[in-house]
Protein backbone atom coordinates (compact mmCIF):
# COMPACT_ATOMS: atom_id res chain seq x y z
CA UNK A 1 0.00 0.00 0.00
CA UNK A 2 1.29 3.54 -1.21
CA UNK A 3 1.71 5.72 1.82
CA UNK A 4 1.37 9.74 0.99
CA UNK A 5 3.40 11.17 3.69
CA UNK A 6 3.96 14.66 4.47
CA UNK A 7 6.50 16.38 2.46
CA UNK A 8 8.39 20.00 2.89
CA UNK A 9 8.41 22.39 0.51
CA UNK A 10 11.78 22.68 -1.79
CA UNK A 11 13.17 25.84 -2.24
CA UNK A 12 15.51 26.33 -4.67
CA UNK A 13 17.85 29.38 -5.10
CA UNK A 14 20.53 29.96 -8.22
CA UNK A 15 22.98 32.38 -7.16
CA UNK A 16 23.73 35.07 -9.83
CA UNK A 17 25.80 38.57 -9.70
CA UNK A 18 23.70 40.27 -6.47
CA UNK A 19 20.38 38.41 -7.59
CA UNK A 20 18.82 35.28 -6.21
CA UNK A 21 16.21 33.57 -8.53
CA UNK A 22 12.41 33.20 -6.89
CA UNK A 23 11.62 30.48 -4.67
CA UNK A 24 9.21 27.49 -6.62
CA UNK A 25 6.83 26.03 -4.30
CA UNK A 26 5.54 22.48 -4.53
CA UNK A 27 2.75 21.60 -3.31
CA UNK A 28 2.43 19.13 -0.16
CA UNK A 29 0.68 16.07 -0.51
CA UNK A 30 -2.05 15.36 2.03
CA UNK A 31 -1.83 12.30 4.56
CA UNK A 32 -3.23 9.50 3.37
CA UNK A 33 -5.44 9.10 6.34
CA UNK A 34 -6.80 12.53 5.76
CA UNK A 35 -8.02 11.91 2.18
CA UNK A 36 -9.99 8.63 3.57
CA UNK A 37 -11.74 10.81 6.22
CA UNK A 38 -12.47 13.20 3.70
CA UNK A 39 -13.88 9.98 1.32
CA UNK A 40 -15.76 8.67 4.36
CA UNK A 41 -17.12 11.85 5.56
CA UNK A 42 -19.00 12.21 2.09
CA UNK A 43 -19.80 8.94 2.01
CA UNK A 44 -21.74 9.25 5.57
CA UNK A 45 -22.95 12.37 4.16
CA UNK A 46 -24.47 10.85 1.10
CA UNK A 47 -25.95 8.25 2.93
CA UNK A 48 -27.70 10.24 5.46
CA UNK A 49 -28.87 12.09 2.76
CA UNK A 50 -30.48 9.46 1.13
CA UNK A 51 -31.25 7.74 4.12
CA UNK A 52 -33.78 11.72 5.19
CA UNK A 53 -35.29 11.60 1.14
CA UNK A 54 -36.43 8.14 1.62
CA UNK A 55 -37.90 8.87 5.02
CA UNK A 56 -40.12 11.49 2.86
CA UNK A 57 -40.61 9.20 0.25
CA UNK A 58 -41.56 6.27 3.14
CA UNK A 59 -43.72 9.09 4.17
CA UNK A 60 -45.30 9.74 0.73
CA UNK A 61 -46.26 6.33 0.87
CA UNK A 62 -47.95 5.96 3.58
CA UNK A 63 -50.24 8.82 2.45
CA UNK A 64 -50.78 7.12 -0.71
CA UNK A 65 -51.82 3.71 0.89
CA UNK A 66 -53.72 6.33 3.32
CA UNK A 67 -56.10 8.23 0.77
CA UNK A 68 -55.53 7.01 -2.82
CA UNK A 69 -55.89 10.06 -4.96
CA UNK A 70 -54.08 10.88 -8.38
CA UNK A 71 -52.56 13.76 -6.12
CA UNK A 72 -51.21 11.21 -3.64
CA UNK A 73 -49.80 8.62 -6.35
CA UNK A 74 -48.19 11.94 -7.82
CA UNK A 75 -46.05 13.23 -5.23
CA UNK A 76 -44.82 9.42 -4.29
CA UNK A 77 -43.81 9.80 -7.34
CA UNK A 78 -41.81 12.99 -6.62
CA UNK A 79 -40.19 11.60 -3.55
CA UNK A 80 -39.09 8.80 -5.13
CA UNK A 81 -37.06 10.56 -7.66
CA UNK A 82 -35.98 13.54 -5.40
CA UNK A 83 -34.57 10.62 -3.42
CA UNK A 84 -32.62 8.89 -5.87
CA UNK A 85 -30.41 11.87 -6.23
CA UNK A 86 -28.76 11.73 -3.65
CA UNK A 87 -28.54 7.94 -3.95
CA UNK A 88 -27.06 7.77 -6.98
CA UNK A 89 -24.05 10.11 -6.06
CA UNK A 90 -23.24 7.28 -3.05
CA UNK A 91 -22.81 5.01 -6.34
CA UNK A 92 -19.01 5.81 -6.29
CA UNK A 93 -18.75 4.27 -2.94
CA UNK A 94 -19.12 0.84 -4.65
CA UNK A 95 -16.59 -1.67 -5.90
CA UNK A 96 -14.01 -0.44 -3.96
CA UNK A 97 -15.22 -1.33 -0.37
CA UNK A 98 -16.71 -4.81 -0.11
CA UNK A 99 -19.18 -3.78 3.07
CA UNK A 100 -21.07 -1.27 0.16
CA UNK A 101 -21.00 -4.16 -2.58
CA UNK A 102 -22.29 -7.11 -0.04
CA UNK A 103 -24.67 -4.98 0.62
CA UNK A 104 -26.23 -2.96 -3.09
CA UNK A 105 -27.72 -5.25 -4.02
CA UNK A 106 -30.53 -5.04 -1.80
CA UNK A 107 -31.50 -1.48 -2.92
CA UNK A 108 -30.07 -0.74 -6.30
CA UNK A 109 -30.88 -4.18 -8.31
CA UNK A 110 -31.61 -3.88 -11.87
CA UNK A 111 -33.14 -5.03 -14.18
CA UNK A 112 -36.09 -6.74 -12.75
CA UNK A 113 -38.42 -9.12 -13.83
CA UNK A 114 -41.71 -7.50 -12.68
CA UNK A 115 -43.82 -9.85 -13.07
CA UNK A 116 -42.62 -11.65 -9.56
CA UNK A 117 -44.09 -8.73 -7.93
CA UNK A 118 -47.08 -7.76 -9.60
CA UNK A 119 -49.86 -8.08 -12.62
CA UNK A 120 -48.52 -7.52 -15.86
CA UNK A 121 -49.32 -6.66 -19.79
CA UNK A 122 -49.87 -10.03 -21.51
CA UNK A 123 -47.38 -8.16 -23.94
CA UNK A 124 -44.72 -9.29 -21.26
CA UNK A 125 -45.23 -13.23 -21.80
CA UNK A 126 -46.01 -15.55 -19.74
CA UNK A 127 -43.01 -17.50 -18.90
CA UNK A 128 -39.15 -17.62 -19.26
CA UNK A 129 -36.76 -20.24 -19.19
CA UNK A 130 -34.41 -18.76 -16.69
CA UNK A 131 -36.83 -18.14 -14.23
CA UNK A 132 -39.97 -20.13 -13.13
CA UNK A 133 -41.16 -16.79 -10.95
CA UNK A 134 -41.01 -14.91 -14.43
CA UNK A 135 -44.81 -14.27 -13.82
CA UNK A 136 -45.58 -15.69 -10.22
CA UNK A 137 -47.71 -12.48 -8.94
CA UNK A 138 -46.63 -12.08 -5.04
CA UNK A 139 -49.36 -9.68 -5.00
CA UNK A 140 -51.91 -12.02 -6.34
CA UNK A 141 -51.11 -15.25 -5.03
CA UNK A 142 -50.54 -15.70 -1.32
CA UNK A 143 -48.96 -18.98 -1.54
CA UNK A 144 -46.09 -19.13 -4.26
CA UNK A 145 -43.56 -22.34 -5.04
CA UNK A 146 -39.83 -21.41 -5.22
CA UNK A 147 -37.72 -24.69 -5.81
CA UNK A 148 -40.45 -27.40 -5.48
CA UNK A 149 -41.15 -25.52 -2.02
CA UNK A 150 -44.60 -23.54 -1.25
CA UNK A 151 -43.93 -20.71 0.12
CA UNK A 152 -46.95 -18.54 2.50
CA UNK A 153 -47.44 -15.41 0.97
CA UNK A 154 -50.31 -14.26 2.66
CA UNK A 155 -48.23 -11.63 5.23
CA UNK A 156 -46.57 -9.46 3.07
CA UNK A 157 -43.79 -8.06 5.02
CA UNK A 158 -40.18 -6.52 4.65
CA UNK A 159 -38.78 -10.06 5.94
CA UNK A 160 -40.89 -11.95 3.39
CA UNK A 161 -39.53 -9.71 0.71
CA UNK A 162 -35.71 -9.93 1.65
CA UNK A 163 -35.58 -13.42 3.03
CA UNK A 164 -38.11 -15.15 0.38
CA UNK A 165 -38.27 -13.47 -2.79
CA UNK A 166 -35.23 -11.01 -3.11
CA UNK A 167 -33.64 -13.33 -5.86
CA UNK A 168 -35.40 -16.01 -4.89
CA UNK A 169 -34.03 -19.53 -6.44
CA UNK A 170 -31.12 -17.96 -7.32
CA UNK A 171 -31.99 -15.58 -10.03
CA UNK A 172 -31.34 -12.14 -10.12
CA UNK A 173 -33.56 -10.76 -11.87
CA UNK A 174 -36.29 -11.50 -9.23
CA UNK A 175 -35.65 -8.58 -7.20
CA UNK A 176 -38.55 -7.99 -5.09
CA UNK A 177 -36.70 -5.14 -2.96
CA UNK A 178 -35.30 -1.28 -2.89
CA UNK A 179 -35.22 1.58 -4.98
CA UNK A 180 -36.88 -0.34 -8.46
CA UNK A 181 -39.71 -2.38 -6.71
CA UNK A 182 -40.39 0.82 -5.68
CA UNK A 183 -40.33 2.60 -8.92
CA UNK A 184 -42.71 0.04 -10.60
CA UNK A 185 -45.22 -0.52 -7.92
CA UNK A 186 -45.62 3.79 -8.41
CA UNK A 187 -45.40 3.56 -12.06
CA UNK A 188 -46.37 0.34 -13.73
CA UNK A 189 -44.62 -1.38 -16.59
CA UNK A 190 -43.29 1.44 -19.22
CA UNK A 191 -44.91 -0.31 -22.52
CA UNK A 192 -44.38 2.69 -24.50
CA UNK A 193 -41.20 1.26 -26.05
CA UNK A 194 -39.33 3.63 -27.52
CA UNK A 195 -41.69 6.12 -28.15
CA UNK A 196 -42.64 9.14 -25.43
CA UNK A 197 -44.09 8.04 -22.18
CA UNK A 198 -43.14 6.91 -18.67
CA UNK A 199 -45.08 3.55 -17.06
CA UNK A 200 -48.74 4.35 -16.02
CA UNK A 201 -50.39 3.01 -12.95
CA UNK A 202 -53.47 4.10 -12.13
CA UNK A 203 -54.33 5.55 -8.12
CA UNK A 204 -56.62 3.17 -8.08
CA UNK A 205 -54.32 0.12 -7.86
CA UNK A 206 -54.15 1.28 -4.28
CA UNK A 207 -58.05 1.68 -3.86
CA UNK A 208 -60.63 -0.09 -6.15
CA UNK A 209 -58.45 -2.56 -8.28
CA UNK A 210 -58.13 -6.12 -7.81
CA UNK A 211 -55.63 -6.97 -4.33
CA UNK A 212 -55.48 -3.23 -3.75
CA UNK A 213 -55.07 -3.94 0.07
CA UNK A 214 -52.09 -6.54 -0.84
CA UNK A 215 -50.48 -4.32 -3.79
CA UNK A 216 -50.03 -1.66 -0.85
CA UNK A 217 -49.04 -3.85 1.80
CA UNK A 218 -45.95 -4.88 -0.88
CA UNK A 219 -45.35 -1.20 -1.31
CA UNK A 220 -45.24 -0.21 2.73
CA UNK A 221 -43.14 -3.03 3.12
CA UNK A 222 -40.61 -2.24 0.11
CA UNK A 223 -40.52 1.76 1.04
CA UNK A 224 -40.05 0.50 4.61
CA UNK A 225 -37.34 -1.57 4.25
CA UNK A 226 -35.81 0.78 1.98
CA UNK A 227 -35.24 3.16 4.90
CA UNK A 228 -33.86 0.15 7.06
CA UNK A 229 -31.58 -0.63 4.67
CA UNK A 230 -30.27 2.95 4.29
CA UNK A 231 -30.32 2.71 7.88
CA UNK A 232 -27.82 0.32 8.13
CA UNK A 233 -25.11 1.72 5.31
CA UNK A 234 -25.38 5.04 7.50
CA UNK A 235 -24.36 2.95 10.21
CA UNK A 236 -21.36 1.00 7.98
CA UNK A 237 -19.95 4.89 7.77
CA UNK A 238 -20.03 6.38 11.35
CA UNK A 239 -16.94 6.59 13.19
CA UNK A 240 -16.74 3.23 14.13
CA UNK A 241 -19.09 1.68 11.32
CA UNK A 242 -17.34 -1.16 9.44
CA UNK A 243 -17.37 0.48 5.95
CA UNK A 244 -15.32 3.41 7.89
CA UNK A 245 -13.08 0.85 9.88
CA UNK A 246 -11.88 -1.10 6.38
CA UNK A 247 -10.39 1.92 4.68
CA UNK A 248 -6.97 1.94 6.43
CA UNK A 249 -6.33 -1.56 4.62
CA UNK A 250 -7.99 -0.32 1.47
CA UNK A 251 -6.40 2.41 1.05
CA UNK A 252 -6.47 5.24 -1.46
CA UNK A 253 -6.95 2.11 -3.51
CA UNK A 254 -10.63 2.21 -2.43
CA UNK A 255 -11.23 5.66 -4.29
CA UNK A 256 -9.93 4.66 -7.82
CA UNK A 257 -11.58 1.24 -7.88
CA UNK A 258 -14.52 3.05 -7.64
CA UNK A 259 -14.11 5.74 -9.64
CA UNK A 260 -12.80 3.78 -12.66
CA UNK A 261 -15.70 1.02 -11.95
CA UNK A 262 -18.77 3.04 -11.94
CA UNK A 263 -17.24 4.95 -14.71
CA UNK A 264 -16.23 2.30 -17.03
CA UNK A 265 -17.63 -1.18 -16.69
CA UNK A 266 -20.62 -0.23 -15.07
CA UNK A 267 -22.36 3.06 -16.54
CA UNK A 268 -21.01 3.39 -19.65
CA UNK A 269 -21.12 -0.26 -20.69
CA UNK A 270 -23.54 -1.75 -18.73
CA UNK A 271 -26.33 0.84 -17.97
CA UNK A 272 -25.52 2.53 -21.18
CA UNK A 273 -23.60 0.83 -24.43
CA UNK A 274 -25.60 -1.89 -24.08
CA UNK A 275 -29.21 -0.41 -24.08
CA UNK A 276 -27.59 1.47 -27.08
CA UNK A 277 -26.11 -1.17 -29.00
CA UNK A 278 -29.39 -2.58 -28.57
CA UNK A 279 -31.51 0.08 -29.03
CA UNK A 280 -33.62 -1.44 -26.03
CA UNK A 281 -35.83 0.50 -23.61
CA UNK A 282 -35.69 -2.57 -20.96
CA UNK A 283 -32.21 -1.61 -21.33
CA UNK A 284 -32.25 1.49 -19.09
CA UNK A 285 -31.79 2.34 -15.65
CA UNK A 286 -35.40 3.61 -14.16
CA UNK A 287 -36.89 2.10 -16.96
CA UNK A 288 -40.70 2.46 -15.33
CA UNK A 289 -40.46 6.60 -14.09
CA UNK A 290 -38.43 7.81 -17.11
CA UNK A 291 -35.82 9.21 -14.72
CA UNK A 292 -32.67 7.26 -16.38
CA UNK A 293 -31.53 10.46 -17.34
CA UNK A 294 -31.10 11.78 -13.55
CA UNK A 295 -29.52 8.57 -12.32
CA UNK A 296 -26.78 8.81 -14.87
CA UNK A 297 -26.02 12.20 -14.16
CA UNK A 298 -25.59 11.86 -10.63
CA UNK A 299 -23.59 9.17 -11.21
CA UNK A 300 -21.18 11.20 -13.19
CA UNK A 301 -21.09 13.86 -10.11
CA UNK A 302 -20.71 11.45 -7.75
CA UNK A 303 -17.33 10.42 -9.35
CA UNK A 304 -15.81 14.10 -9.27
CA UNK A 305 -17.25 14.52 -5.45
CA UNK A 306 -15.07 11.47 -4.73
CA UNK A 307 -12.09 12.95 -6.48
CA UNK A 308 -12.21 16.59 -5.57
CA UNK A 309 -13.18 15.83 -1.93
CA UNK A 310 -16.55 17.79 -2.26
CA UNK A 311 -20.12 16.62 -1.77
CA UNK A 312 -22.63 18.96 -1.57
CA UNK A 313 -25.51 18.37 0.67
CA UNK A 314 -29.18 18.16 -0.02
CA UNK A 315 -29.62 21.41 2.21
CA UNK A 316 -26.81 22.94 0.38
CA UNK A 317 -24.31 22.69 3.17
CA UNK A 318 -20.85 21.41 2.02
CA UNK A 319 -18.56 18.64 3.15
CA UNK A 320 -15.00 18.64 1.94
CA UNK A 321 -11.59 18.21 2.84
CA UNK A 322 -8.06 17.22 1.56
CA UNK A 323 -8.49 14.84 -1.69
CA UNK A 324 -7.24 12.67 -4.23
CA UNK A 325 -7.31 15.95 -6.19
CA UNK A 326 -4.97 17.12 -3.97
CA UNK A 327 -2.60 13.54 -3.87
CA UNK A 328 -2.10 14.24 -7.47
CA UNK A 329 -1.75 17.39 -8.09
CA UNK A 330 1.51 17.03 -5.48
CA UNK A 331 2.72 14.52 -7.64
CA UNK A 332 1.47 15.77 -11.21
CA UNK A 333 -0.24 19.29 -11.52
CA UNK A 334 -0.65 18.69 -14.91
CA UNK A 335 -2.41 15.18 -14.80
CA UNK A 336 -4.91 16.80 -12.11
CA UNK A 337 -5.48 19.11 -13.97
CA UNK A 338 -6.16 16.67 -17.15
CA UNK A 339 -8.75 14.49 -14.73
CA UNK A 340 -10.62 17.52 -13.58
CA UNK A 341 -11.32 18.85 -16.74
CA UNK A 342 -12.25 15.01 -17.67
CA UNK A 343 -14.91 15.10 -14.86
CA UNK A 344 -16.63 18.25 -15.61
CA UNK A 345 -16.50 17.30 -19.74
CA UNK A 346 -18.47 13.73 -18.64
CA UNK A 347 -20.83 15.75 -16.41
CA UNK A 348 -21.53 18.77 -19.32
CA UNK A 349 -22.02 15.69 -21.95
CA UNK A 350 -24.49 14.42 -19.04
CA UNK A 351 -26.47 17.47 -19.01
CA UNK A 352 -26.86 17.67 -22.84
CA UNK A 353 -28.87 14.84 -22.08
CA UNK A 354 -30.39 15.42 -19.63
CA UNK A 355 -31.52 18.55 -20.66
CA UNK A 356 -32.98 17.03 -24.09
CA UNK A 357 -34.96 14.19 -21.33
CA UNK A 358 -36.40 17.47 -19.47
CA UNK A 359 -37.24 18.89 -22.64
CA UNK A 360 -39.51 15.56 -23.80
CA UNK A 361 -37.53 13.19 -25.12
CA UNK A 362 -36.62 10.52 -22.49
CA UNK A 363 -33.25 8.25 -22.39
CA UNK A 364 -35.87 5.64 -23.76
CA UNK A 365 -36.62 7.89 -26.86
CA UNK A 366 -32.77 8.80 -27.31
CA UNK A 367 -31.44 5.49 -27.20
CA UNK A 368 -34.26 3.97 -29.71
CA UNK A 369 -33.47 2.50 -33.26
CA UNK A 370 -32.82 5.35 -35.91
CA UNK A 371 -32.57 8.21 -33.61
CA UNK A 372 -29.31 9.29 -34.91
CA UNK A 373 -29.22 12.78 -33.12
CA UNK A 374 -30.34 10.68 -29.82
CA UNK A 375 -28.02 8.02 -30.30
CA UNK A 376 -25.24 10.74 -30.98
CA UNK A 377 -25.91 12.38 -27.25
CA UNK A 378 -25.63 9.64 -25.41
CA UNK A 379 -22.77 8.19 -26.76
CA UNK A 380 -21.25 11.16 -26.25
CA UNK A 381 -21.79 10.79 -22.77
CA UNK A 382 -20.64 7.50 -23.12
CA UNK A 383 -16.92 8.29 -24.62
CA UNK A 384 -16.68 11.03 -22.02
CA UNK A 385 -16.96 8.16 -19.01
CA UNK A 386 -14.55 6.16 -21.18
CA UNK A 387 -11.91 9.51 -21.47
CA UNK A 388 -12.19 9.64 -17.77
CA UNK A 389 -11.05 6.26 -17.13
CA UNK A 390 -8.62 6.52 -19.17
CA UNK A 391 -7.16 9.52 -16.61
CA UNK A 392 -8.44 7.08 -13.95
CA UNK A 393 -5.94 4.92 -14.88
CA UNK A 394 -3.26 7.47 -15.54
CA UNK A 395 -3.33 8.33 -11.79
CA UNK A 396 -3.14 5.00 -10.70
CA UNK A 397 -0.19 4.36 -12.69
CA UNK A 398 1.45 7.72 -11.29
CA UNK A 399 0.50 6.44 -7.65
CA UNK A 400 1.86 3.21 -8.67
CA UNK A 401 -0.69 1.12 -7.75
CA UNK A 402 -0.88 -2.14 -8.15
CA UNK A 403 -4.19 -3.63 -6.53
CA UNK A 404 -6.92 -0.97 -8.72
CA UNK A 405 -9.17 -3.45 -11.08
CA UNK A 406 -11.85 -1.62 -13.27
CA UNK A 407 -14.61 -3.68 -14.25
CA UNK A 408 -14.96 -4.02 -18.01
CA UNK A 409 -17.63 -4.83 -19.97
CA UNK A 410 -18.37 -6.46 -23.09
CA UNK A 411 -20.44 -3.90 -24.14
CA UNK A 412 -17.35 -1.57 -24.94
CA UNK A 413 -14.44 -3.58 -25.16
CA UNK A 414 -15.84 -6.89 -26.93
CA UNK A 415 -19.34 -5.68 -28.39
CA UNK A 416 -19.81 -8.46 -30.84
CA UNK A 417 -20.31 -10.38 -28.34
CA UNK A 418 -23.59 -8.90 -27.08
CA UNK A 419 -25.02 -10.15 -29.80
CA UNK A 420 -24.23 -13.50 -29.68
């Protein structure tokens, strides 16, 4: 493990006739230590942040499941994707530390296979041969079979959901828990395709329909253990959390991992190249609300608050502190300099579309077969992730680093093979 310790300035002075040359100044590294407070101060900061806007959206919920209205359904709507901002900037925290990776999974699980969960369009089939709960219905059917095994449904409660069904016999697209199960119990399959249009559940799902009373008792217990969950990663990054207590070991290590990660392998191949290449609306992030366009974004900033330091709050305070920023621009002014203007390149390419989602055509629409101008922004989004890992890797060759590993993915490095 690289250790950054403190280092004094050098002066340097060239004696000529009765002059002495001016003294160059190099900057002094931060402590090691103090960059991973810095990391792990944001990191509790994000948390907590997204820990408070699913409180509201918990909140939201219950005044849903209280008084069905179309006003009610609306703003659960709005608290659901005013709290995936913040969530989505606490993305950076992954693949580096393997308390946050055990544990995404059980809030940030995509894609799903809906139909586990809920009634779908006939449209969506009505079986598939990697999973035998392609179309089991929770919500309809209080006793379900998983493995040969009948399994009593007729409680539905945050336990049943994360011990029973959250990839239940083994598959992983039956995710039955956080931030998604959320999205399409508020929203309803999205079976607009590639044209305009977000999913489109109707308040009365929660009042009238058929296994109303059940359909919300799946929501309140999915919001619910939402917040527990958040709970518990807020927890992982107090002072003497375990997320907190493993970055000594990990090291600055920690940082680039999951920068070059979430940058590379995961958004821009993954959640991105890939719904391209295929030009597939199941293909994108919050594929039910129409929000993919938000989620990427904050992705993006989440990256440059883990490299500059900086995270600023949902109440606008700020929390920042000596940075990787800082560890290489003591080493390599110029390379910082490089990275930073990287960052804010991926994040302006980000905002070109998300500004053209805002405007009324969604990630859906922009990814979708023969939308050349559409197809153009987000790969330019796209190649500006890729640039930055390309710096990404440039600074951990300066640091000399030899235990970073940035997940690929065939979507940008061996494309052919998507197709196969």
């Amino acid at each position: 493990m690289i250790s950054f310790g403190k280092r004094g300035l050098r002066h340097f002075a060239i004696a000529l006739t009765l002059s002495v040359a001016p003294v160059a100044a190099y900057a002094q590294a931060p402590d090691e230590a103090a960059v991973l407070a810095t990391y792990a101060d944001i990191a509790l900061a994000g948390y907590e942040d997204s820990l408070a806007t699913a409180k509201l959206l918990d909140a939201a919920v219950d005044a849903l499941i209280a008084n069905p209205s179309a006003e009610t359904l609306q703003a659960a709507k709005e608290a659901w994707k005013a709290a995936r901002i913040p969530y989505q900037q606490t993305e950076a925290f992954r693949f580096g530390n393997p308390i946050v990776d055990e544990w995404e999974g059980r809030v940030n699980a995509w894609p799903l296979d809906e139909g586990l969960i809920d009634y779908v369009d006939a449209s969506y089939g009505s079986e598939s041969d990697s999973n035998a709960l392609y179309v089991a219905n929770v919500i309809a059917n209080p006793t379900i079979v998983i493995d040969g095994v009948e399994l009593d449904a007729t409680e539905i409660t945050p336990a049943l959901l994360q011990d029973n069904l959250q990839e239940a016999a083994g598959v992983e697209s039956n995710v039955a828990t956080g931030y998604h199960a959320v999205e399409f119990l508020l929203w309803g399959q999205d079976l607009n395709g590639t044209g305009p249009g977000a999913g489109a559940r109707e308040f009365t799902d929660y009042s009238t329909a058929e296994h109303a009373d059940r359909r919300a008792a799946y929501l309140k217990a999915a919001s619910s253990l939402l917040v527990s969950d958040l709970e518990e990663m807020v927890g992982n990054w107090t002072a003497d959390g375990a997320a907190r207590a493993a970055l000594p070991e990990l090291g600055i290590s920690a940082i680039l991992t999951g920068m070059g990660s979430l940058s590379f392998g995961e958004v821009a191949g993954e959640r991105m190249k890939l719904g391209l290449l295929l030009h597939d609306p199941e293909e994108e992030h919050d594929c039910f609300s129409d929000n993919t366009h938000v989620s990427h974004l904050n992705d993006a900033v989440g990256v440059q608050n883990v490299y500059l330091g900086k995270y600023v709050r949902v109440d606008g305070s700020v929390i920042e502190g000596p940075s990787l920023s800082d560890v290489i621009a003591a080493k390599d002014a110029d390379l910082d300099t490089e990275i930073k203007g990287l960052l804010d390149d991926t994040i302006a390419k980000m905002h070109v579309m998300a500004d053209r989602a805002e405007g009324g055509e969604a990630y859906d629409q922009q990814i979708g077969e023969g939308n050349a101008e559409g197809n153009a922004v987000v790969q330019a989004a796209i190649d500006g992730l890729i640039a930055q890992t390309r710096g990404i890797e440039r600074a951990v060759a300066l640091l000399e680093l030899d235990n970073v590993t940035i997940e690929d993915s065939d979507s940008l490095s061996n494309p052919d093979a998507v197709f196969q």
